[in-house]
Protein backbone atom coordinates (compact mmCIF):
# COMPACT_ATOMS: atom_id res chain seq x y z
CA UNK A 1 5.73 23.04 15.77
CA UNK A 2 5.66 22.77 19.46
CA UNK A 3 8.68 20.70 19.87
CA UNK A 4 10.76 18.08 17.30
CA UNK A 5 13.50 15.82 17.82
CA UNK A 6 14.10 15.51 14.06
CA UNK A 7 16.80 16.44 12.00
CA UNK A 8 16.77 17.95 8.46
CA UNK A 9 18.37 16.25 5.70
CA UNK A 10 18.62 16.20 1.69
CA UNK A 11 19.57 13.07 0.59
CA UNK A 12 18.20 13.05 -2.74
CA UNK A 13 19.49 16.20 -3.65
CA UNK A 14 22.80 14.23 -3.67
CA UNK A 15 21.93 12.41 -6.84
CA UNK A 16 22.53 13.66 -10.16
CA UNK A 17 20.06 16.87 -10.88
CA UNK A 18 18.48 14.63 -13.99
CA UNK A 19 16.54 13.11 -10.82
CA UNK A 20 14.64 16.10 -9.85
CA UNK A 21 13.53 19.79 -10.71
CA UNK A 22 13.17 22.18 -7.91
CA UNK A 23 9.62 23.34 -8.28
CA UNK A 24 7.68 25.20 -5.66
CA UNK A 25 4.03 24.74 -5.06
CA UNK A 26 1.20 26.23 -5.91
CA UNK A 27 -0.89 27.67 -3.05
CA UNK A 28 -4.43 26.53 -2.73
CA UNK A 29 -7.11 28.65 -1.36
CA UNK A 30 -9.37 28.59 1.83
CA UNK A 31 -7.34 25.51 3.01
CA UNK A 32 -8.63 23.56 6.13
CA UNK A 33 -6.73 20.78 7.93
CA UNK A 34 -9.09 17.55 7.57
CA UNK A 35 -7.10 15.09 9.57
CA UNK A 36 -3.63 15.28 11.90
CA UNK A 37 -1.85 11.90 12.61
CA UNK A 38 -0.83 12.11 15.93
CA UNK A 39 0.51 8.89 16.87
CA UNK A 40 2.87 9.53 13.73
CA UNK A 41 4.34 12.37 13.82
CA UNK A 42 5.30 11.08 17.40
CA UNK A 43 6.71 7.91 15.80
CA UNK A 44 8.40 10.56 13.41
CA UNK A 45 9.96 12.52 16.45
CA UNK A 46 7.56 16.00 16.45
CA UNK A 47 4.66 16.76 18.29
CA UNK A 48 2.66 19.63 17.98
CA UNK A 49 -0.52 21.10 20.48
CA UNK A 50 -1.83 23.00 17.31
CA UNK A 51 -2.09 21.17 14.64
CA UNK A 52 -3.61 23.98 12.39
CA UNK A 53 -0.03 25.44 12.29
CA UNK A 54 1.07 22.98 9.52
CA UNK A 55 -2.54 23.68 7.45
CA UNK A 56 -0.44 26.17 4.84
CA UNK A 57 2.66 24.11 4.61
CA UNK A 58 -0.34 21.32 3.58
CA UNK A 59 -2.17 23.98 1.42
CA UNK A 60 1.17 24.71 -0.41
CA UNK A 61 1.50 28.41 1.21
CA UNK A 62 4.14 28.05 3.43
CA UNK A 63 7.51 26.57 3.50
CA UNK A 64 9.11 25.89 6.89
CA UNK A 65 13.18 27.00 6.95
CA UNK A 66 15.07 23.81 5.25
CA UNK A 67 12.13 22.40 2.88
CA UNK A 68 13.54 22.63 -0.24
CA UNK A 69 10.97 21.20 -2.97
CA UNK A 70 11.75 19.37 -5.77
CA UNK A 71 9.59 16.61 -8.16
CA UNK A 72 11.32 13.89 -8.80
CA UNK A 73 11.81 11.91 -11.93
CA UNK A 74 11.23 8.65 -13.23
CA UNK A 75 9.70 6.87 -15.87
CA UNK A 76 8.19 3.19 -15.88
CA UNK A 77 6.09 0.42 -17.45
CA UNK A 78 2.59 1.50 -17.76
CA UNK A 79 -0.15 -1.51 -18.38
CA UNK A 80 3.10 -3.02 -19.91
CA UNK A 81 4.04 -0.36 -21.96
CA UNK A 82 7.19 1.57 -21.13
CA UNK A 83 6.80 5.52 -20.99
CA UNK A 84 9.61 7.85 -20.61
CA UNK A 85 7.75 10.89 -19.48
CA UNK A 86 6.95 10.16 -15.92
CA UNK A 87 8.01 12.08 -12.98
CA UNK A 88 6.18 13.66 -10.34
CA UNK A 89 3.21 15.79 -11.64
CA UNK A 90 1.42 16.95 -8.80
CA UNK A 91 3.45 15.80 -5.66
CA UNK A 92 7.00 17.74 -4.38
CA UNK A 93 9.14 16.09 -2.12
CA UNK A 94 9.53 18.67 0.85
CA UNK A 95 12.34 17.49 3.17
CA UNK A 96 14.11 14.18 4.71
CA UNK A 97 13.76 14.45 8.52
CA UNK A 98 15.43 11.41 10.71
CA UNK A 99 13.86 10.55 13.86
CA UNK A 100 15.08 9.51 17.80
CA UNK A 101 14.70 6.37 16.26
CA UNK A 102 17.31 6.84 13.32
CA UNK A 103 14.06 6.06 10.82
CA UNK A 104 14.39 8.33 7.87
CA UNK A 105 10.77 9.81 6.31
CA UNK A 106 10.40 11.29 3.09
CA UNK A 107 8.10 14.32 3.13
CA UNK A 108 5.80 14.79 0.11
CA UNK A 109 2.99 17.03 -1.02
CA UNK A 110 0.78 15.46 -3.10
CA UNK A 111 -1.57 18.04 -5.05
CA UNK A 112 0.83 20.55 -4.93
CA UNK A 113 0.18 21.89 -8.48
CA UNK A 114 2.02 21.61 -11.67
CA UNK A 115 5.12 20.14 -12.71
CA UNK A 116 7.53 19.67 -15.69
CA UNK A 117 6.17 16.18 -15.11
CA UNK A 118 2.71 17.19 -15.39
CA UNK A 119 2.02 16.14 -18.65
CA UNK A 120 -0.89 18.36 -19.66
CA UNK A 121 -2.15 17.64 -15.68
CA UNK A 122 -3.39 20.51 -13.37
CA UNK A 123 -1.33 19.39 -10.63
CA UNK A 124 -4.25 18.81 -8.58
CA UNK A 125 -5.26 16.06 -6.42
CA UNK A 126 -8.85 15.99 -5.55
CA UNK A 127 -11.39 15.29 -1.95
CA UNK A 128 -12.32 11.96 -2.86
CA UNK A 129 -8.95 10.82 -3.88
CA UNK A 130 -7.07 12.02 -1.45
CA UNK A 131 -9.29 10.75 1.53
CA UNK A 132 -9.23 6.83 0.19
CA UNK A 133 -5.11 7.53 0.07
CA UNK A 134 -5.20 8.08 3.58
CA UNK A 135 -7.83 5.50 4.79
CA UNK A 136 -6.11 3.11 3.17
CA UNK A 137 -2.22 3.71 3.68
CA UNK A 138 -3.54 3.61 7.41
CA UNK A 139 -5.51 0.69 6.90
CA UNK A 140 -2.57 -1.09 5.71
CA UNK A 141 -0.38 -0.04 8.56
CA UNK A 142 -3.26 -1.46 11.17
CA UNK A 143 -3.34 -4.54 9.35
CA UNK A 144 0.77 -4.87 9.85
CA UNK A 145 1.57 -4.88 5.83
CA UNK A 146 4.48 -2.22 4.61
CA UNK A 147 3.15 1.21 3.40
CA UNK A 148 3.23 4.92 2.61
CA UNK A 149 2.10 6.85 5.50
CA UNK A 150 -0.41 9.97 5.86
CA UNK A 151 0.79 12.60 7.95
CA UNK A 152 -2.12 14.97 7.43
CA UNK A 153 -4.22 16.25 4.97
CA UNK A 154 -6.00 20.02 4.02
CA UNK A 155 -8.89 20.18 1.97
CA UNK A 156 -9.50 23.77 -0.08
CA UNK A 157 -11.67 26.00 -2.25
CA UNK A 158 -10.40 25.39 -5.35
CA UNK A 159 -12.61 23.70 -8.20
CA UNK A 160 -11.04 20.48 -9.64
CA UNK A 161 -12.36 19.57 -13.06
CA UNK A 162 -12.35 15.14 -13.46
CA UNK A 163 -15.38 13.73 -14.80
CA UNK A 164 -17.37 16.48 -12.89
CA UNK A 165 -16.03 19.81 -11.26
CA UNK A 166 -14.52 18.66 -8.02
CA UNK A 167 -12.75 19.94 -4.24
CA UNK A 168 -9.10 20.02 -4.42
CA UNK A 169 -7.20 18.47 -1.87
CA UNK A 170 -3.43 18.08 -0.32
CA UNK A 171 -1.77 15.33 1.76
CA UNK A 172 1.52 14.93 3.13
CA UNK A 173 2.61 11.75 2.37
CA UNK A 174 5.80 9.95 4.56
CA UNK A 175 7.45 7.06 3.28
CA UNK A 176 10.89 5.49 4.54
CA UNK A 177 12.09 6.06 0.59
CA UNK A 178 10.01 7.75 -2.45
CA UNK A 179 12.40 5.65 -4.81
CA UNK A 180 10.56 3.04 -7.34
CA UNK A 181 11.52 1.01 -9.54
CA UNK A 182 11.13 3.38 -11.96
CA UNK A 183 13.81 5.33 -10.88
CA UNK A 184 15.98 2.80 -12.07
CA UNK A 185 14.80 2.40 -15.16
CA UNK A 186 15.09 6.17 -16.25
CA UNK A 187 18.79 5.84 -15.11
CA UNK A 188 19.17 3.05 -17.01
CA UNK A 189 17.05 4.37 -20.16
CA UNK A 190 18.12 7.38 -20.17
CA UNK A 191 21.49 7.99 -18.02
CA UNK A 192 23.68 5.30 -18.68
CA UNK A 193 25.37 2.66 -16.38
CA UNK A 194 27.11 5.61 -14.17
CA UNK A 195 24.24 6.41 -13.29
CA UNK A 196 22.38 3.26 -12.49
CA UNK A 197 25.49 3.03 -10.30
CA UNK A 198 25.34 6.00 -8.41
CA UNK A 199 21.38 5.55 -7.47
CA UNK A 200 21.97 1.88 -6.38
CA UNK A 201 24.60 2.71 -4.37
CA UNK A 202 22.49 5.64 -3.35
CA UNK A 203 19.62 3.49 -2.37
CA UNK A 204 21.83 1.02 -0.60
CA UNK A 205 23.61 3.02 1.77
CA UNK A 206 19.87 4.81 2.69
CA UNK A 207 17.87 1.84 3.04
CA UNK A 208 20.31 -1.40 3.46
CA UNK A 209 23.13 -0.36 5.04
CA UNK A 210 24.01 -4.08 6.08
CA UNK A 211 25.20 -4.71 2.51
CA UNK A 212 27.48 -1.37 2.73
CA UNK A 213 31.02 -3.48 3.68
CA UNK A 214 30.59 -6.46 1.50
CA UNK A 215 32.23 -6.43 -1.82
CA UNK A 216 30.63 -4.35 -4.72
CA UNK A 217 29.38 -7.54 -6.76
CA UNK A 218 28.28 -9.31 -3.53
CA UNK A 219 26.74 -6.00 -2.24
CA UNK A 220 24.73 -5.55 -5.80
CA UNK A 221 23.35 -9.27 -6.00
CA UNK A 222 22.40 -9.76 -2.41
CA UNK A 223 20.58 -6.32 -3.16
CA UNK A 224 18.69 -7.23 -5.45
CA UNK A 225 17.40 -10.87 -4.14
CA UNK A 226 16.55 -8.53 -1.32
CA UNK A 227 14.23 -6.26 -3.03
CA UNK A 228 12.93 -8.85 -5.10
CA UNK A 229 12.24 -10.91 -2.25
CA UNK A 230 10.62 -7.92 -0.28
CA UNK A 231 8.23 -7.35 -3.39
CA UNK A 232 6.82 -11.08 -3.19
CA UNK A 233 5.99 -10.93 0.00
CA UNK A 234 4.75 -7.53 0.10
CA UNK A 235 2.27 -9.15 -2.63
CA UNK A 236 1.89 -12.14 -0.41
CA UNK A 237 0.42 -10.31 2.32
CA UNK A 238 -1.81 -8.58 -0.08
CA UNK A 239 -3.29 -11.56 -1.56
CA UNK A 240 -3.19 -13.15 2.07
CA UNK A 241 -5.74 -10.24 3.36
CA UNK A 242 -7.56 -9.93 -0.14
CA UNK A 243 -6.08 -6.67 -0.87
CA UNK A 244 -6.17 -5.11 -4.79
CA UNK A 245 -3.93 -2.48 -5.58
CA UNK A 246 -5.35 -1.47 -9.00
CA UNK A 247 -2.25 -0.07 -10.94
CA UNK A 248 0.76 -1.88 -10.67
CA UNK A 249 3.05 0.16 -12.73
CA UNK A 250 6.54 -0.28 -12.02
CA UNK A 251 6.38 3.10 -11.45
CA UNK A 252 4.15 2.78 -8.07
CA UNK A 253 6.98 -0.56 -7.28
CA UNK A 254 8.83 0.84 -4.41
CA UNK A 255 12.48 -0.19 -3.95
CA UNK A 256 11.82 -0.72 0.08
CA UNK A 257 8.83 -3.22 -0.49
CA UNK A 258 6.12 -0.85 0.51
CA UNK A 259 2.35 -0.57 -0.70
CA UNK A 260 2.81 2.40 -2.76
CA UNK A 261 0.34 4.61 -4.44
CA UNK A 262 -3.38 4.53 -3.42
CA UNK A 263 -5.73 4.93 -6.31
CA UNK A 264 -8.23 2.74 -7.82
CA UNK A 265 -7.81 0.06 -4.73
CA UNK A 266 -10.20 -2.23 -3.02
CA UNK A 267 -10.46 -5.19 -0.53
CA UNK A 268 -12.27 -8.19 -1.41
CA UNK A 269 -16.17 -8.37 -0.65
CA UNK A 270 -17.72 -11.40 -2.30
CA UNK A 271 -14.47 -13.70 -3.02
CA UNK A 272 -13.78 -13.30 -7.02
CA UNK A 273 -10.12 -14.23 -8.08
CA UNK A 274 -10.40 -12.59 -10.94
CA UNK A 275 -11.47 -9.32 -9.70
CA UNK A 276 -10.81 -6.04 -11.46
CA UNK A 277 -10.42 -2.78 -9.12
CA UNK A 278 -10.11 -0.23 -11.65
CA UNK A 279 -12.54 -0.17 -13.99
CA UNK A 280 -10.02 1.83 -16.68
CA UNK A 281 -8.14 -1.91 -16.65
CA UNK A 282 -10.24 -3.15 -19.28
CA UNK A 283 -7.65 -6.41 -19.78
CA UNK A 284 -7.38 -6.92 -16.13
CA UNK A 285 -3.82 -6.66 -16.18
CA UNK A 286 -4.14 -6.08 -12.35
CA UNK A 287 -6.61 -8.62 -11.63
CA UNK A 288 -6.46 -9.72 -7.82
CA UNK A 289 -5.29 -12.89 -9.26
CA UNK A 290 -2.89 -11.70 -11.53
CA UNK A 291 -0.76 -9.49 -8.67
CA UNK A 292 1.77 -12.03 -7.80
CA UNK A 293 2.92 -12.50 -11.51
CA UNK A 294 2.23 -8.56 -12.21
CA UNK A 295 4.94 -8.13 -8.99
CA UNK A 296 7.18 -11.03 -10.70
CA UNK A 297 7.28 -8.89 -14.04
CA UNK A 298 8.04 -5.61 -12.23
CA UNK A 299 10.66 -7.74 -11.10
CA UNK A 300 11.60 -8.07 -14.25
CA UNK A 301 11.84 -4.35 -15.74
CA UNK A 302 13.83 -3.57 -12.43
CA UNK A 303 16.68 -6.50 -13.71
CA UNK A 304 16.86 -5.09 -16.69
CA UNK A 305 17.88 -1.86 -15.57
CA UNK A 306 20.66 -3.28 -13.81
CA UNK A 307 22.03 -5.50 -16.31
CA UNK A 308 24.72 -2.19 -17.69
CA UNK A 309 26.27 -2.87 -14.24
CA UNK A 310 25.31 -5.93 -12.63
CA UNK A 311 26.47 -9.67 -13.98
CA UNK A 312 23.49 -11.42 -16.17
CA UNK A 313 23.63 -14.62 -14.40
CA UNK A 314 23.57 -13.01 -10.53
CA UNK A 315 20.29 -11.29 -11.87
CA UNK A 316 18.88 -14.32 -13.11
CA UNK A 317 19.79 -16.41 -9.60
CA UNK A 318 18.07 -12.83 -7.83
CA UNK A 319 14.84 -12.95 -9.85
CA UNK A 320 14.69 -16.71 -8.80
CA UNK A 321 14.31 -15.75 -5.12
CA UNK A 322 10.39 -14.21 -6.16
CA UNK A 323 8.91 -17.34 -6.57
CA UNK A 324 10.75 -19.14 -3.39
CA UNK A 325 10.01 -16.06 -1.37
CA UNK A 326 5.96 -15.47 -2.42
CA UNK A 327 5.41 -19.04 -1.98
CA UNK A 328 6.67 -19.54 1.18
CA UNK A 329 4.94 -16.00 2.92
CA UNK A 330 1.60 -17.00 0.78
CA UNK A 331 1.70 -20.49 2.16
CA UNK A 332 2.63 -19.26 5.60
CA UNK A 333 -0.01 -16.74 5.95
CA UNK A 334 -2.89 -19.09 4.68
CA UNK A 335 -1.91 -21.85 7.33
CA UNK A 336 -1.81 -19.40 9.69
CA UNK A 337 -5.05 -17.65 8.50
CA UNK A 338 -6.48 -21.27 9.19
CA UNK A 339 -5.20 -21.86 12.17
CA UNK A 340 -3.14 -24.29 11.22
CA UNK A 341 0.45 -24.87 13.48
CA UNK A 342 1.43 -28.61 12.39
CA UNK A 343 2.88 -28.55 8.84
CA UNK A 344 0.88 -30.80 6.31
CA UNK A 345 1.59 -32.01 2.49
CA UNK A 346 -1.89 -31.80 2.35
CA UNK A 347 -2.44 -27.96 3.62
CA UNK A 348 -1.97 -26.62 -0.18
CA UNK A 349 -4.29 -29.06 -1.53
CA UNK A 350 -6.55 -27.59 1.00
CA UNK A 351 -5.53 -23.84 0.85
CA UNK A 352 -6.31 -24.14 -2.70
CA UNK A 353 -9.68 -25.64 -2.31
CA UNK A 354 -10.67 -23.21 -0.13
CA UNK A 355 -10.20 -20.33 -2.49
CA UNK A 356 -12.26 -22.92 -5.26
CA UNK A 357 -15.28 -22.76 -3.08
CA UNK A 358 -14.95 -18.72 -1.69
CA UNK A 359 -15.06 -18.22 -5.67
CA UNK A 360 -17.34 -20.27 -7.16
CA UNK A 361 -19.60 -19.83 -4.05
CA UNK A 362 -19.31 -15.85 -3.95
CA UNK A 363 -18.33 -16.03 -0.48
CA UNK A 364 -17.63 -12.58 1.92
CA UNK A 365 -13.31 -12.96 1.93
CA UNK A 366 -12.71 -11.17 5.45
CA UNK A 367 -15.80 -12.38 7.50
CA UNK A 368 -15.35 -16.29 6.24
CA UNK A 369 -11.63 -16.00 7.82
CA UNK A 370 -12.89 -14.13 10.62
CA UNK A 371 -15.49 -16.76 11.57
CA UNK A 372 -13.04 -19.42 11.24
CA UNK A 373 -11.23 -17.58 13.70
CA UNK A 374 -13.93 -17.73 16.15
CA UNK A 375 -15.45 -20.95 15.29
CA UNK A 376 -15.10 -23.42 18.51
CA UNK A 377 -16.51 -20.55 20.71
CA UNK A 378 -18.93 -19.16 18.58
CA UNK A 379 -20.09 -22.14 16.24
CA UNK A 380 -20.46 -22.67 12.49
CA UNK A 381 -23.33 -20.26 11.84
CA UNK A 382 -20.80 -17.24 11.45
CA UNK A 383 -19.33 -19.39 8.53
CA UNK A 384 -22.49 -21.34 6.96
CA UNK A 385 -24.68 -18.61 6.96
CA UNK A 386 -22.14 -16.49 4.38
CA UNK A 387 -23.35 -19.36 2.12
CA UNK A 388 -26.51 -19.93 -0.13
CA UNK A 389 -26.15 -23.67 -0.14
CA UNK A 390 -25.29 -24.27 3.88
CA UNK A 391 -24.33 -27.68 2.77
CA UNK A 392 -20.96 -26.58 1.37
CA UNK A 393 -20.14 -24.83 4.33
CA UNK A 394 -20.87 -27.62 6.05
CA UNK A 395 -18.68 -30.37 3.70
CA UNK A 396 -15.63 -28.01 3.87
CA UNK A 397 -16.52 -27.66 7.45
CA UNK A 398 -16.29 -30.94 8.49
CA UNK A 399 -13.13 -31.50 6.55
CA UNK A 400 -11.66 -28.44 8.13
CA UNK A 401 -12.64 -29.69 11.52
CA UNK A 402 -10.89 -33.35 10.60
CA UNK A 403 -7.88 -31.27 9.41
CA UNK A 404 -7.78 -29.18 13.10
CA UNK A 405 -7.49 -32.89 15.02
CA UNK A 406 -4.07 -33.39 13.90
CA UNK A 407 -3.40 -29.89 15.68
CA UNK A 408 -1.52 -29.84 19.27
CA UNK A 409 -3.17 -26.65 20.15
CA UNK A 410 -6.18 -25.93 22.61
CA UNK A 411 -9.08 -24.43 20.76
CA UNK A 412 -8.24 -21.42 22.47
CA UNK A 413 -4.78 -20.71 21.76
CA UNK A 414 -5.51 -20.97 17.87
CA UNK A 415 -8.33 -18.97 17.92
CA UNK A 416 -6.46 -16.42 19.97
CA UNK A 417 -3.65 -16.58 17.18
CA UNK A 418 -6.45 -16.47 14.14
CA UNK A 419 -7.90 -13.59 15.55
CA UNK A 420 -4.63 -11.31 15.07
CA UNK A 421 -4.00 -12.43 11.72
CA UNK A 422 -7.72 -12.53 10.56
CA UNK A 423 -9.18 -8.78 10.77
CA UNK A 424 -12.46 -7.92 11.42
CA UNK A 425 -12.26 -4.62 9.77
CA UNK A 426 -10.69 -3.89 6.55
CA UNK A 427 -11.58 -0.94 4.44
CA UNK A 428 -13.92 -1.81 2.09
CA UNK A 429 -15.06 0.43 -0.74
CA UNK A 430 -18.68 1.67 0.49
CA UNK A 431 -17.04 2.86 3.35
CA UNK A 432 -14.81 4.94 2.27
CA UNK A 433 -17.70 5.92 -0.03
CA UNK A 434 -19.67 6.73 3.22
CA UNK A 435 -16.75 8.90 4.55
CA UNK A 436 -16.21 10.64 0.96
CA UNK A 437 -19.92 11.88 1.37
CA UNK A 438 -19.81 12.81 4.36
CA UNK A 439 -16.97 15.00 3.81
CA UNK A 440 -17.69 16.80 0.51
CA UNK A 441 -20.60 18.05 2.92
CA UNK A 442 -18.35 19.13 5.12
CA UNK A 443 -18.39 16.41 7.68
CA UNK A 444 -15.29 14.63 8.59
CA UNK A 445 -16.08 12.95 11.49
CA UNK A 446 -16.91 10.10 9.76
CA UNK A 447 -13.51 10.11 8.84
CA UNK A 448 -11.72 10.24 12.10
CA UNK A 449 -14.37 7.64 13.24
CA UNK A 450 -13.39 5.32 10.82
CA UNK A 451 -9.87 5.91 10.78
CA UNK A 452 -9.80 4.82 14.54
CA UNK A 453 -11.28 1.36 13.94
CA UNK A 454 -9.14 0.81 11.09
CA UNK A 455 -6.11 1.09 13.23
CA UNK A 456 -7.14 -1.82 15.66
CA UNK A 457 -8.65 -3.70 12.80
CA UNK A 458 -8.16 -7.76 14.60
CA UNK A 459 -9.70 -6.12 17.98
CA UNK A 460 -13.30 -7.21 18.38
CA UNK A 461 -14.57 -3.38 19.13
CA UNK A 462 -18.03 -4.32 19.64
CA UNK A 463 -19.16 -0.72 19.77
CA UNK A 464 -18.27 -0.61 16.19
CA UNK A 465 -19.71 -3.44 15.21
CA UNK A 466 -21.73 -1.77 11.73
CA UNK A 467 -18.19 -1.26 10.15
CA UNK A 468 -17.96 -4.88 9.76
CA UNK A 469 -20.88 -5.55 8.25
CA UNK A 470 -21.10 -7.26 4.72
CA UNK A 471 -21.64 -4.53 2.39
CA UNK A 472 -25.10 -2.94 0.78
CA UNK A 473 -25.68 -4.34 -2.81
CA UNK A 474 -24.90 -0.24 -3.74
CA UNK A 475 -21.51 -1.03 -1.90
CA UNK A 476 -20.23 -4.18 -3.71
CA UNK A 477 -17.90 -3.62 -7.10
CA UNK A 478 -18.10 0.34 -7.18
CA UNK A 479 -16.40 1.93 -9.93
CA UNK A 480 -12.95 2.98 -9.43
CA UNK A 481 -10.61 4.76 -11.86
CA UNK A 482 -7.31 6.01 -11.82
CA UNK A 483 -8.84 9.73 -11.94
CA UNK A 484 -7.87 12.02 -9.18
């Protein structure tokens, strides 16, 4: 490292040792750093001139004095189905550093190799896999919603068998806290109220240190409404920019209201509220439309595992707070998605009707929003022509148009404000499936390339114009699956 204003720390090493094995990795061969995050690791408090200095500690190979791995342990509901053998199977957490800032980032290796949590897994995480888990935890940070972070990633040697023989692949993933629900429900399974105790008040003096004076059955409630509240509108903002995580386990629920764990994701081409991401979800438990009850349930397991030390009736009034706090960020976000400033009884009714006709019409999510946002200075064709049958467009249209009269705002102003709320460029699928090939060939440019625009993704960027076209038939619904 050239230079770091960090310090070293081991917080979760202060729970009890059922939370974690000390494991080190296993080294992959021939590794080669793919991509460095820069502008990260500044906002973490290190900078480094030669970034090919952290390739082993990314290929498993090489610890740096302090890192002291360990895979963590947790269990969680699984497509609804509680499993107590979770835990980390392929990913170690390295280190806690805390930055000039006083932010605290969880280091962790993710394809480091087996575990005691591996459960018959190699321990591997492959190319293809890995890549999408950094587009998109980028993504997601460009578009302003809570996430995991990538810090960089190496690419090796090594065969991977999935469905075919693949590349293995590493990436150091940052996060303000690792801890998921799940965490509290293996305390709570498995360790007994003490315990439940001890990682609450764990997570509480970490993450929400302005609870830390009140009084212990203040300080637990307001907690909780807190992370349930977090969690709805973490989902809120998902729905809001037509975002599907794929497997929400409570084990990929993270107590700090972050987008955790990248698999079998997508964002919204043709509009289909009932679309299924993963195409192992055979039920579509984690249909786009189902995510905001799916978050309410996790909700749910997470209450349970405090009820050994937290009074029934304050977790009922906290699990209450989910519905009043999704409602109000999903309502908030579609007004302001539409430009609309004034509040309206009427905006729901609309809202609503507007997702009726993106549906049944088959309608492109992100460039219908984005040519509302540009639709005094650019005209209706932007919108109408996303249609078959222009004369919906153009009935919505005009009672969009009658709706925008009762605004105060110039034309300009709102379209100004649309614009930074309404991206242009989101990461759809057949990108990242352009960027995958590219790569197994060897090529990551493609990568970096797209990486950039992602990170300014409500900027017009003209000279990347291609990224936001609609998609290639071979681009719309590809296959996903939780293999990687």
């Amino acid at each position: 490292m050239s230079s770091n204003e960090f310090r070293v720390e081991h917080r979760y090493l202060e729970l009890p040792d059922s939370f974690y094995t000390r494991v080190q990795p296993s080294p992959l061969t021939g590794a080669r750093l793919v991509c460095f995050n820069h502008r990260l690791a500044e906002e973490m408090g290190f900078h480094t001139s030669n970034p090919e200095e952290w390739t082993q500690v990314g290929a498993g190979a090489e610890l740096l004095e302090g890192m002291d791995p360990v895979a963590m342990k947790y269990t969680g509901h699984q497509f609804g189905m509680y499993n107590p053998e979770l835990g980390d199977g392929r990913g170690l957490l390295l280190w806690e550093t805390v930055g000039p800032d006083d932010r605290r980032w969880d280091w962790h290796l993710k394809g480091a190799g087996t575990t005691p949590y591996s459960r018959f897994g190699d321990g591997r995480a492959v190319l293809r896999s890995t890549i999408r888990e950094y587009l998109c935890s980028e993504a997601m940070e460009g578009l302003g919603i809570p996430t995991t972070r990538a810090l960089f990633m190496v690419s090796a040697k090594d065969p991977v068998r999935r469905e075919s023989i693949e590349t293995a692949a590493a990436l150091v993933r940052v996060a303000q806290s690792h801890i998921r629900f799940g965490h509290f429900e293996f305390a709570a399974h498995h360790e007994g109220p003490e315990t439940v105790k001890t990682l609450l008040e764990h997570v509480i003096a970490l993450h929400f240190p302005h609870l830390i004076s009140l009084p212990e059955d203040e300080r637990h409630e307001r907690w909780f409404e807190e992370v349930v509240e977090r969690t709805a509108r973490l989902i809120a903002d998902w729905q809001a920019v037509g975002f599907c995580h794929g497997v929400m386990n409570s084990d990929n629920m993270s107590i700090i209201g972050d987008t955790f764990d990248y698999g079998p994701y997508a964002f919204l081409d043709d509009f289909d509220a009932g679309y299924i991401c993963n195409h192992t979800d055979q039920g579509g438990r984690y249909a786009y439309n189902r995510q905001p009850q799916v978050g309410f349930t996790n909700c749910q397991y997470l209450a349970n595992a405090l009820l050994p030390v937290m009074d029934e009736d304050a977790v009922r009034r906290g699990l209450r707070r989910y519905e009043v706090a999704y409602n109000a960020r999903f309502l908030q976000n579609m007004r302001d998605k539409l430009g609309l400033q004034q509040t309206q009884e009427s905006d729901l009714g609309l809202i609503m009707d507007t997702f009726s006709m993106l549906h049944e019409h088959h309608v492109d999510y992100t460039s219908f929003f984005r040519g509302l946002s540009n639709l005094a200075s650019r005209g209706h064709s932007p919108v109408r022509d996303l249609f078959v049958d222009r004369s919906v467009a153009d009935q919505w249209l005009e009672r969009y148009e009658e709706r925008l009269a009762e605004e105060s705002r110039s034309a300009e102003e709102r379209e100004q404000s649309m614009r930074a709320v309404n991206p242009k460029y989101v990461l759809r699928n057949y990108l990242a499936q352009q960027v995958i090939q590219e790569a197994q060939n060897g090529d990551y440019e493609p990568m970096h390339d797209l990486l950039e625009v992602l990170a300014r993704p409500f900027d017009e960027q003209p000279e990347s114009e291609h990224y936001a076209a609609l998609p290639p038939d071979w681009g719309k619904h590809l296959n996903i699956s939780c293999s990687s």
